[in-house]
C-alpha atoms as a PDB file:
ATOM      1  CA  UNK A   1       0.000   0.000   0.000  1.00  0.00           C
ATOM      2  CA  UNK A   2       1.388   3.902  -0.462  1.00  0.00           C
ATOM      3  CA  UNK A   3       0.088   6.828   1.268  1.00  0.00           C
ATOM      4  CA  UNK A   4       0.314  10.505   0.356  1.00  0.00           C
ATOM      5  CA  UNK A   5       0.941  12.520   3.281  1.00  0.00           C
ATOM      6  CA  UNK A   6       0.420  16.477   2.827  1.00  0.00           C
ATOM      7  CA  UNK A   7       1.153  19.535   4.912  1.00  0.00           C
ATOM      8  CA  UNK A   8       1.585  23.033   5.080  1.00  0.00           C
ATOM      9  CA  UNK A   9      -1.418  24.700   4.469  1.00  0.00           C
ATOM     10  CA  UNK A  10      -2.967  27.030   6.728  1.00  0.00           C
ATOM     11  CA  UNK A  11      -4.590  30.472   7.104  1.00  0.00           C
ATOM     12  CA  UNK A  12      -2.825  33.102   5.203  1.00  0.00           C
ATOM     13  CA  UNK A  13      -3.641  36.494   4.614  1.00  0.00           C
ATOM     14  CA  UNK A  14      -4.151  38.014   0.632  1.00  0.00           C
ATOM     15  CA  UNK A  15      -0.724  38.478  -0.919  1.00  0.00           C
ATOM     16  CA  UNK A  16       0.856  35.974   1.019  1.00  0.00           C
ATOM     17  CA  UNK A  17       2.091  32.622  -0.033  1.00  0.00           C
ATOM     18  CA  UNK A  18       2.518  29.049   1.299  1.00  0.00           C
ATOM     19  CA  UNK A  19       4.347  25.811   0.600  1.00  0.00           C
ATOM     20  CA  UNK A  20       2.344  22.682   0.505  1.00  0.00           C
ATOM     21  CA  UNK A  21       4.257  19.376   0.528  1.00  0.00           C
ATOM     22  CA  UNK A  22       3.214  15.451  -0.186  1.00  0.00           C
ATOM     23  CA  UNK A  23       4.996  12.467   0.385  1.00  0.00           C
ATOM     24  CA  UNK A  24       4.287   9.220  -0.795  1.00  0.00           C
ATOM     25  CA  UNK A  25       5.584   6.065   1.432  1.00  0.00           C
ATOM     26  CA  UNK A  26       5.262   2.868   1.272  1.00  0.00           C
ATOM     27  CA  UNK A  27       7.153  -0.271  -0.397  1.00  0.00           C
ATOM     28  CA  UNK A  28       7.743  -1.061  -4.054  1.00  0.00           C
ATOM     29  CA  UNK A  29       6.338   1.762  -5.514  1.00  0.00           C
ATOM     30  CA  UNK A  30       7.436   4.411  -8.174  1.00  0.00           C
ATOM     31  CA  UNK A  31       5.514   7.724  -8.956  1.00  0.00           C
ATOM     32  CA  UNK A  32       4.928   8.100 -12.638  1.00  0.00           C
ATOM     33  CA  UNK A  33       2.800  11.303 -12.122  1.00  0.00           C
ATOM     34  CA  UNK A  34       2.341  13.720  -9.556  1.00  0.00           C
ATOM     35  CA  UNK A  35      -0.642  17.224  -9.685  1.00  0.00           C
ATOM     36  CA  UNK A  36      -2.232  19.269  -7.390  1.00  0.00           C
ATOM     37  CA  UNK A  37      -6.189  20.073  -7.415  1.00  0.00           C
ATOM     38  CA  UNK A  38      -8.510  21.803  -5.252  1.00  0.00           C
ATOM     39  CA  UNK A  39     -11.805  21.597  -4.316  1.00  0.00           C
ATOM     40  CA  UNK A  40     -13.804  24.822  -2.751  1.00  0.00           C
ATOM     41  CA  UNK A  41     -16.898  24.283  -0.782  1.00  0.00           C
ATOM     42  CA  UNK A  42     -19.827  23.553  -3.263  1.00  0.00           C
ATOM     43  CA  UNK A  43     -17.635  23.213  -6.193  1.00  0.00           C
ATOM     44  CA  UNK A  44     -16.355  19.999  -8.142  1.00  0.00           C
ATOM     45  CA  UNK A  45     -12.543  19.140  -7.732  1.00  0.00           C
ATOM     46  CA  UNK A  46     -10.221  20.882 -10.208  1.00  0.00           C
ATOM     47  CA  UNK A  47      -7.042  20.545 -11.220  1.00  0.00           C
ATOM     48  CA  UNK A  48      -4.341  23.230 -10.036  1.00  0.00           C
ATOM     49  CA  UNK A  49      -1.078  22.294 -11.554  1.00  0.00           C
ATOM     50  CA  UNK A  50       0.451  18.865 -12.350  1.00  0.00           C
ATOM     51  CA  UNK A  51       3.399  16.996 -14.258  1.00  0.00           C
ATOM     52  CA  UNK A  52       2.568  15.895 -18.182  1.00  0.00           C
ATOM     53  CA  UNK A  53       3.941  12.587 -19.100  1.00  0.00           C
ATOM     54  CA  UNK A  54       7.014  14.279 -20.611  1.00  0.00           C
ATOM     55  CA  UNK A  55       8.234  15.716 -17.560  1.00  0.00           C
ATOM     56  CA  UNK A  56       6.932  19.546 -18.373  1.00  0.00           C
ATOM     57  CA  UNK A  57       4.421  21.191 -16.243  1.00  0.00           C
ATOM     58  CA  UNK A  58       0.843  22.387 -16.531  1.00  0.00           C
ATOM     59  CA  UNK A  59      -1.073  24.643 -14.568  1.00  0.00           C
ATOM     60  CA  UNK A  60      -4.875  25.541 -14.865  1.00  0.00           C
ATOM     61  CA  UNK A  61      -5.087  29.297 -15.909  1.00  0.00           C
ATOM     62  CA  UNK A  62      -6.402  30.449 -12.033  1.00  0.00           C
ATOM     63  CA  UNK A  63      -2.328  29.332 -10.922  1.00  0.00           C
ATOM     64  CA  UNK A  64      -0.496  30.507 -14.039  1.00  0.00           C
ATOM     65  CA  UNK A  65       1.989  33.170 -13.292  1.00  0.00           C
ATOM     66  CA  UNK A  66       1.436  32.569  -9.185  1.00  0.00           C
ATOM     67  CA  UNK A  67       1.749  28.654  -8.357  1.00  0.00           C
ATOM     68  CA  UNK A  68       4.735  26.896  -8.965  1.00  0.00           C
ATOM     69  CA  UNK A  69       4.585  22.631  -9.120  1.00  0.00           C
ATOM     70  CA  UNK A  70       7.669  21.161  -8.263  1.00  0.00           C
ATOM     71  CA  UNK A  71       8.933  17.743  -6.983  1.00  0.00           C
ATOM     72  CA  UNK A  72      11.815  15.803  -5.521  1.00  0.00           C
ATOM     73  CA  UNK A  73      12.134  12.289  -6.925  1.00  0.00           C
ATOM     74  CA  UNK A  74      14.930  10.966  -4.248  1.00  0.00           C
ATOM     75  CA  UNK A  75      11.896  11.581  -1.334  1.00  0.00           C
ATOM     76  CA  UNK A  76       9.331  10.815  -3.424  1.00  0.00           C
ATOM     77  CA  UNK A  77       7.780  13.957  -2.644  1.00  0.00           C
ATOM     78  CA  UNK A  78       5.812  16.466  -4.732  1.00  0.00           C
ATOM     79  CA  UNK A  79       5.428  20.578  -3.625  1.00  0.00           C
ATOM     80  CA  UNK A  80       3.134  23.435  -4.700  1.00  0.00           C
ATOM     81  CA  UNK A  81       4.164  27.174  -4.023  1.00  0.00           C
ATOM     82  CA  UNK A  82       1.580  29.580  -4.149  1.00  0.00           C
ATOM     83  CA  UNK A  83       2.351  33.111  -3.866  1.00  0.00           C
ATOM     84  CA  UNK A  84      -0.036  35.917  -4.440  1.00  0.00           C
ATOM     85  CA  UNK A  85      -2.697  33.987  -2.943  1.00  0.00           C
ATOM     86  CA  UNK A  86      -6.434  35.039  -3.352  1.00  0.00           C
ATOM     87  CA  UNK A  87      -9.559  34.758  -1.088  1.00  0.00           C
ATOM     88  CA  UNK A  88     -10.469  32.450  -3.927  1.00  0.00           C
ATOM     89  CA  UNK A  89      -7.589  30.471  -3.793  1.00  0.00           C
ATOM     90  CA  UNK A  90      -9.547  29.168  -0.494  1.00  0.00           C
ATOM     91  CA  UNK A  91     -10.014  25.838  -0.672  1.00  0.00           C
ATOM     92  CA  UNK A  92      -9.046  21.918   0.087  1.00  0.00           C
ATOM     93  CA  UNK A  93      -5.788  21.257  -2.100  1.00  0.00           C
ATOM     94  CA  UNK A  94      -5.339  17.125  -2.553  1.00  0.00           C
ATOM     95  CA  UNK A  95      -2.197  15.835  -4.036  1.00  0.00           C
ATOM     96  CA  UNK A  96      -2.658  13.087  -6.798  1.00  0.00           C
ATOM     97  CA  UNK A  97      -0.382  10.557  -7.542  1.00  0.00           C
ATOM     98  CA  UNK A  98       0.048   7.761 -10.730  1.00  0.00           C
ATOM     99  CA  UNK A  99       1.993   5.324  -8.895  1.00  0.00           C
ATOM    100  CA  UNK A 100       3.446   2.152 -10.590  1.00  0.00           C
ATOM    101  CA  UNK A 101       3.279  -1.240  -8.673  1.00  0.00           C
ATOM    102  CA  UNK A 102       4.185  -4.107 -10.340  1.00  0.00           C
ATOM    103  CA  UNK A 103       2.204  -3.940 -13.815  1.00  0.00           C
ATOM    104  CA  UNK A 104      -0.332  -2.156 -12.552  1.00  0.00           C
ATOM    105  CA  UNK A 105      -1.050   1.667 -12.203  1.00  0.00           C
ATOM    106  CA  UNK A 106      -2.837   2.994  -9.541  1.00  0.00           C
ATOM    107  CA  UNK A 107      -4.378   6.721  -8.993  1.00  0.00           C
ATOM    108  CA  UNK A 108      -3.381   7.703  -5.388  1.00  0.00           C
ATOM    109  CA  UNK A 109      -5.172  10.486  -3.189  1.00  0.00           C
ATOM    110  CA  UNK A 110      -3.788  12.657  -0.336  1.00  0.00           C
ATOM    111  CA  UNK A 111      -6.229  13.766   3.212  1.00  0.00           C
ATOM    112  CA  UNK A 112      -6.631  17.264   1.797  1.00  0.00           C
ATOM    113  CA  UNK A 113      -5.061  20.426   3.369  1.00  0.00           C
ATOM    114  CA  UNK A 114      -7.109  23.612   4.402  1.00  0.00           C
ATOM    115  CA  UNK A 115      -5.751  26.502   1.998  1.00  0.00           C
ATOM    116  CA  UNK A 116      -7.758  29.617   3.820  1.00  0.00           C
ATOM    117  CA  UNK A 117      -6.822  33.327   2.182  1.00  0.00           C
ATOM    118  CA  UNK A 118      -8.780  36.231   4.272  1.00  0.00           C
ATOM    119  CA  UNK A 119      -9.079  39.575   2.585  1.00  0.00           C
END
């Protein structure tokens, strides 16, 4: 089994930034994809920013310019920096993984981590 592990979100005022982190652990396992998405009381999940299959990055257009994906294969551990954050940036941000066992691929989930941006 693997488990995604996130912190550092918070309560931030507007203008500020924050670091969120997510590990992956377990045994046996590689990451063949990491992304970010966020999902805002009453809304559907969305995707923030996240790793193509080449390697590049993408980011939806609300985290263009502000958010910055970025990940560290030796801890198996993937980070989002947000800077100029919103009061609509509030929201539950859940790390994804594509993680290779064996053959198979399986789609991983993190808890969630509060992201709260007062005005």
């Amino acid at each position: 089994q693997v488990q995604l592990v996130e912190s550092g979100g918070g309560l931030v005022q507007a203008g500020g930034s924050l670091r969120l982190s997510c590990a992956a652990s377990g045994s046996d396992f590689s990451i063949n994809g990491w992304a970010w998405y966020r999902q805002a009381p009453g809304t559907k999940r969305e995707l923030v920013a996240g790793f193509t299959n080449d390697g590049s990055t993408n980011y939806a257009d609300p985290a263009k310019g502000r958010f910055t994906i970025s990940r560290d294969n030796a801890k198996n551990t993937v980070y989002l920096q947000m800077t100029s954050l919103r009061p609509d940036d509030t929201a539950v941000y859940y790390c994804n993984a594509k993680v290779r066992r064996g053959f198979w691929e399986y789609v991983y989930w993190g808890q969630g981590t509060q992201v709260t941006v007062s005005s």
